[in-house]
N, C-alpha and C. Protein backbone atom coordinates (compact mmCIF):
# COMPACT_ATOMS: atom_id res chain seq x y z
N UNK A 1 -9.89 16.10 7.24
CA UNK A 1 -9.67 15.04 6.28
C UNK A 1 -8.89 13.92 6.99
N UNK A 2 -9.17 12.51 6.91
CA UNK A 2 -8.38 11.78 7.41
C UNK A 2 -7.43 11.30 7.05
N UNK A 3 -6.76 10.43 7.23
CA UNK A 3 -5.19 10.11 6.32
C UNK A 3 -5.71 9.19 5.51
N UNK A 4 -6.83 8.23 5.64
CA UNK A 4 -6.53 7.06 4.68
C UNK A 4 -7.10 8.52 3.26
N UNK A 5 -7.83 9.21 3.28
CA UNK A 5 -8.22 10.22 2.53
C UNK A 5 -7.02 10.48 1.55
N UNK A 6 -6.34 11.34 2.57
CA UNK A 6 -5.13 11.53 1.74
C UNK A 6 -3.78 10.74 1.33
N UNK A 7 -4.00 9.65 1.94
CA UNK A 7 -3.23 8.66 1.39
C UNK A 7 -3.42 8.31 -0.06
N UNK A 8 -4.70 7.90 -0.12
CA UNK A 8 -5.25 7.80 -1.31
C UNK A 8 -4.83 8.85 -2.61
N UNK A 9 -5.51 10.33 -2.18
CA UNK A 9 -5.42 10.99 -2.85
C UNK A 9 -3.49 12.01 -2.76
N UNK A 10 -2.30 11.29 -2.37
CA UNK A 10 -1.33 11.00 -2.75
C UNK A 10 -0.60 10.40 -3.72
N UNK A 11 -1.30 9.17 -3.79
CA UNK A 11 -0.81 7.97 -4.64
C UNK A 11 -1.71 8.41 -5.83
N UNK A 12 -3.04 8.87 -5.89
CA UNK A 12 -3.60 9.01 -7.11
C UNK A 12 -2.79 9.86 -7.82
N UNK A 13 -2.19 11.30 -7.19
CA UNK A 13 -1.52 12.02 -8.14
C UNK A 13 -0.27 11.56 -8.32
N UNK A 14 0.21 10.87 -7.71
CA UNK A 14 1.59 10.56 -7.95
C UNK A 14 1.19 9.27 -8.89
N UNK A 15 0.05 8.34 -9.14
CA UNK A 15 0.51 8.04 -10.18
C UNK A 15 -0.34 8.77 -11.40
N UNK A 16 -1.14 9.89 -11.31
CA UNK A 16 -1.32 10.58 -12.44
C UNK A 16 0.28 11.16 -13.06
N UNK A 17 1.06 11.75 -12.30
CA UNK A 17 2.09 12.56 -12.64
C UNK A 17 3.46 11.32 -13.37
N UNK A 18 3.30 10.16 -12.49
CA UNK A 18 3.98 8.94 -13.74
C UNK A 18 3.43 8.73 -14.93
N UNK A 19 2.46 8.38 -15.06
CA UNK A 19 1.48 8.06 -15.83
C UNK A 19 1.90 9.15 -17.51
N UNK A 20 1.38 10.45 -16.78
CA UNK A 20 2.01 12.10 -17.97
C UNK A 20 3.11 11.92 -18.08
N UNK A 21 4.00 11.25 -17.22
CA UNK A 21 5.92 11.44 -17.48
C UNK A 21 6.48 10.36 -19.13
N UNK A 22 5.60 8.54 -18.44
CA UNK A 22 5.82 7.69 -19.35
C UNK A 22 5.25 8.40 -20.52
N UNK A 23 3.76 9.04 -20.63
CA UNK A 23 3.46 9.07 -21.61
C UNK A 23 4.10 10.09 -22.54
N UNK A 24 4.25 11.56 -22.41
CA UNK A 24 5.19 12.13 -23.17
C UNK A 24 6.23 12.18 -23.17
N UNK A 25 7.20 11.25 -22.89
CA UNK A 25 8.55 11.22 -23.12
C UNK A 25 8.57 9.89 -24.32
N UNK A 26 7.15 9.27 -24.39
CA UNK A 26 7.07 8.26 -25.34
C UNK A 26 8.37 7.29 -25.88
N UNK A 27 8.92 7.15 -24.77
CA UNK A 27 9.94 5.87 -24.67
C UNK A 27 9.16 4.59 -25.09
N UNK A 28 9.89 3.14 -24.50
CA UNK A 28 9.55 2.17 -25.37
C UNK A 28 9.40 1.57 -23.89
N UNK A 29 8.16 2.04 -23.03
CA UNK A 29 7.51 1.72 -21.92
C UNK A 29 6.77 0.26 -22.48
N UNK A 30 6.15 0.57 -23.17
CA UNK A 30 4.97 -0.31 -23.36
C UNK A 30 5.19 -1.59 -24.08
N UNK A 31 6.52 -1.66 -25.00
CA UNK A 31 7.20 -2.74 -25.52
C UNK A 31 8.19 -3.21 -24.42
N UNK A 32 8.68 -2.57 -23.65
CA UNK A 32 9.39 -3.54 -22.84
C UNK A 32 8.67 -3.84 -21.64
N UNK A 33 7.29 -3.44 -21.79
CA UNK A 33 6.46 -4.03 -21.07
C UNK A 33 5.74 -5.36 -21.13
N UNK A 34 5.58 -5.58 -22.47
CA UNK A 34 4.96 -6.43 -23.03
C UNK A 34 5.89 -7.29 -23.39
N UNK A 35 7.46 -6.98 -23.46
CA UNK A 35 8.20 -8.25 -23.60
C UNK A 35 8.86 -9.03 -22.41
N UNK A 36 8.72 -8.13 -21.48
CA UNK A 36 8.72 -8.43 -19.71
C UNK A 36 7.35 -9.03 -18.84
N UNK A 37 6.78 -9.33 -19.55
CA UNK A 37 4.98 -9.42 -18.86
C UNK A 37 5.30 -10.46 -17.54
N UNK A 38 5.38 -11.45 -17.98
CA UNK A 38 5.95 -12.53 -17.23
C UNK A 38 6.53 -11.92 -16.25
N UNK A 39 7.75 -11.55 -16.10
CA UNK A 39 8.80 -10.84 -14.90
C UNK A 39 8.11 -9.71 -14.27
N UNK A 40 7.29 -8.74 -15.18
CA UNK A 40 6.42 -7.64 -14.37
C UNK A 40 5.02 -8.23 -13.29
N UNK A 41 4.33 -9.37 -14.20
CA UNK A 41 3.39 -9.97 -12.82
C UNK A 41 4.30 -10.85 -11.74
N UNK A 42 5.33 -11.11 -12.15
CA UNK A 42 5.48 -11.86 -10.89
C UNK A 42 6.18 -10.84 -9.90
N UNK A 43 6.80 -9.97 -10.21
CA UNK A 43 7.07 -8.72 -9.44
C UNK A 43 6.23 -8.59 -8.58
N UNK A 44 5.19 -7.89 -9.45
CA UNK A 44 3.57 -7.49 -8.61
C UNK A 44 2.67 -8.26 -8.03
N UNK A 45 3.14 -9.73 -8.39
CA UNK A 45 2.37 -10.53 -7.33
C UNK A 45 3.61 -11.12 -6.13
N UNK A 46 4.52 -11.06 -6.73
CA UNK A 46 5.47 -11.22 -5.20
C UNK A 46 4.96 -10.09 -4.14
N UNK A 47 5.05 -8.88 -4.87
CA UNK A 47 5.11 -7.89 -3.85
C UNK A 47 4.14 -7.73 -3.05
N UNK A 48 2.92 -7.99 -3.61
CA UNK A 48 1.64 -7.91 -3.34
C UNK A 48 1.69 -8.96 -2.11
N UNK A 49 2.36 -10.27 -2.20
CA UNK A 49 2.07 -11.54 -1.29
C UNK A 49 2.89 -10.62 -0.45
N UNK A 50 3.88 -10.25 0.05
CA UNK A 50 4.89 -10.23 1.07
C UNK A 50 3.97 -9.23 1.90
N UNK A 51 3.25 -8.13 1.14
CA UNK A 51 2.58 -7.13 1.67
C UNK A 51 1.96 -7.89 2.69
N UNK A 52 1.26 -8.81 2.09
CA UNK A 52 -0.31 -9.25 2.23
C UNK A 52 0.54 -10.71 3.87
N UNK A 53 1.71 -11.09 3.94
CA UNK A 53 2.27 -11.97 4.93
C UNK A 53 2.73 -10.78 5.67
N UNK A 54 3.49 -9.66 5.38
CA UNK A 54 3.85 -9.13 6.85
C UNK A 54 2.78 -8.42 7.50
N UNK A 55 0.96 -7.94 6.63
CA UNK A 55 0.29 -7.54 7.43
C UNK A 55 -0.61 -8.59 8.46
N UNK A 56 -0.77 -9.65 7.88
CA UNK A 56 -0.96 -10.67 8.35
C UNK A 56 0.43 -11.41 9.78
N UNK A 57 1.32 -11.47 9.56
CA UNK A 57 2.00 -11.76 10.59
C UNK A 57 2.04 -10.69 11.79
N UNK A 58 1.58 -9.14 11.52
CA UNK A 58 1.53 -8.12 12.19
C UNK A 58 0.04 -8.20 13.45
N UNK A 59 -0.91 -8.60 12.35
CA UNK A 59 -1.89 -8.82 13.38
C UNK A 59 -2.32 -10.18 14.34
N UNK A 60 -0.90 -11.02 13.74
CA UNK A 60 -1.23 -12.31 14.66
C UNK A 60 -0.31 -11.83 15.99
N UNK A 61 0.89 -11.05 15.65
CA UNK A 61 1.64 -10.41 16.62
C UNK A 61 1.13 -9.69 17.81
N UNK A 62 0.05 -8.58 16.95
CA UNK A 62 -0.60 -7.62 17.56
C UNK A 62 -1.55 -7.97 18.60
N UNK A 63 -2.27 -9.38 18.36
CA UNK A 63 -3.43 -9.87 19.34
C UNK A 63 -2.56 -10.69 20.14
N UNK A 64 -1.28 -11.19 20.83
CA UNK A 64 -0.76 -11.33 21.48
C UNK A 64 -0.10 -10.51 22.48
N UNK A 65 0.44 -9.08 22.15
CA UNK A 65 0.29 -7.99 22.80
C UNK A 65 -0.14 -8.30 24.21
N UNK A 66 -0.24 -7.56 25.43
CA UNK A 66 -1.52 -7.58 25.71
C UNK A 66 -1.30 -5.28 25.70
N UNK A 67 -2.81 -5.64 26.06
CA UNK A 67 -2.82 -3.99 25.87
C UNK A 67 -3.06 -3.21 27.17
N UNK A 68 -2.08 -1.99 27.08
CA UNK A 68 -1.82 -1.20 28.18
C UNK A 68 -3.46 -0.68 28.68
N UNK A 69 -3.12 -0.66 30.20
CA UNK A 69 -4.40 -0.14 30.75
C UNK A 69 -5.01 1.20 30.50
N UNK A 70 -4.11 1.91 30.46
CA UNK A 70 -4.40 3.36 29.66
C UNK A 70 -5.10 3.72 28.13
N UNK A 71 -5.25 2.22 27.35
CA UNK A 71 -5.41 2.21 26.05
C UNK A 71 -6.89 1.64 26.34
N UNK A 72 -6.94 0.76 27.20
CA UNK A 72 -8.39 -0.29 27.30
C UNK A 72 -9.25 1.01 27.56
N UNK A 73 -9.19 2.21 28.39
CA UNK A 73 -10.55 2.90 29.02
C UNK A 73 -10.44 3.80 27.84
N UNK A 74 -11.79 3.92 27.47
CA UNK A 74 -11.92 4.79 26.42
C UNK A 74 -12.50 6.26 27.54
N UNK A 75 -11.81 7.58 26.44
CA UNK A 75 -12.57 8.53 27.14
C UNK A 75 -13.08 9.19 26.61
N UNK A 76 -13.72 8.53 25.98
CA UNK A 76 -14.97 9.37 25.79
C UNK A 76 -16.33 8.85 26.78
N UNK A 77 -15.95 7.78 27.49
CA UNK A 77 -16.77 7.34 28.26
C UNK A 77 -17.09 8.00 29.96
N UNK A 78 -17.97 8.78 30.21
CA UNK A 78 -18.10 9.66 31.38
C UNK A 78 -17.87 9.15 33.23
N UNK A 79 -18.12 7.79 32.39
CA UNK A 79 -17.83 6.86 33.77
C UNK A 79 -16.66 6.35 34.42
């Protein structure tokens, strides 16, 4: 199995297992959700942008690099 595999299927149960927590403890999730809407998207779109600039500043980083000679020869190649 590869990791993005189980990466995935990490986060799915972990947020199935939030998901069962909010729902039977039936707190007042969903009203102070809805009276926060505003403050909850901009949360999630801040967070989302910063994600989305440090992976982006990572790969402008990364192609400046240069890359070790040991990394360039692939071996699976017989030659």
């Amino acid at each position: 199995m590869n990791n993005l595999f189980k990466t995935i299927l990490i986060y799915e149960v972990l947020a199935f297992v939030i998901w069962n927590i909010m729902v039977r403890t039936q707190s007042d999730y969903e009203i102070w959700l809805f009276e926060n809407i505003h403050e909850t998207m901009y949360v999630m779109l801040a967070s989302a942008l910063l994600i989305a600039s440090v992976v982006y500043v990572a790969k402008k980083i990364g192609k400046n690099i240069k890359t070790p000679e040991m990394l360039q020869k692939d071996p699976r190649n017989a030659e």
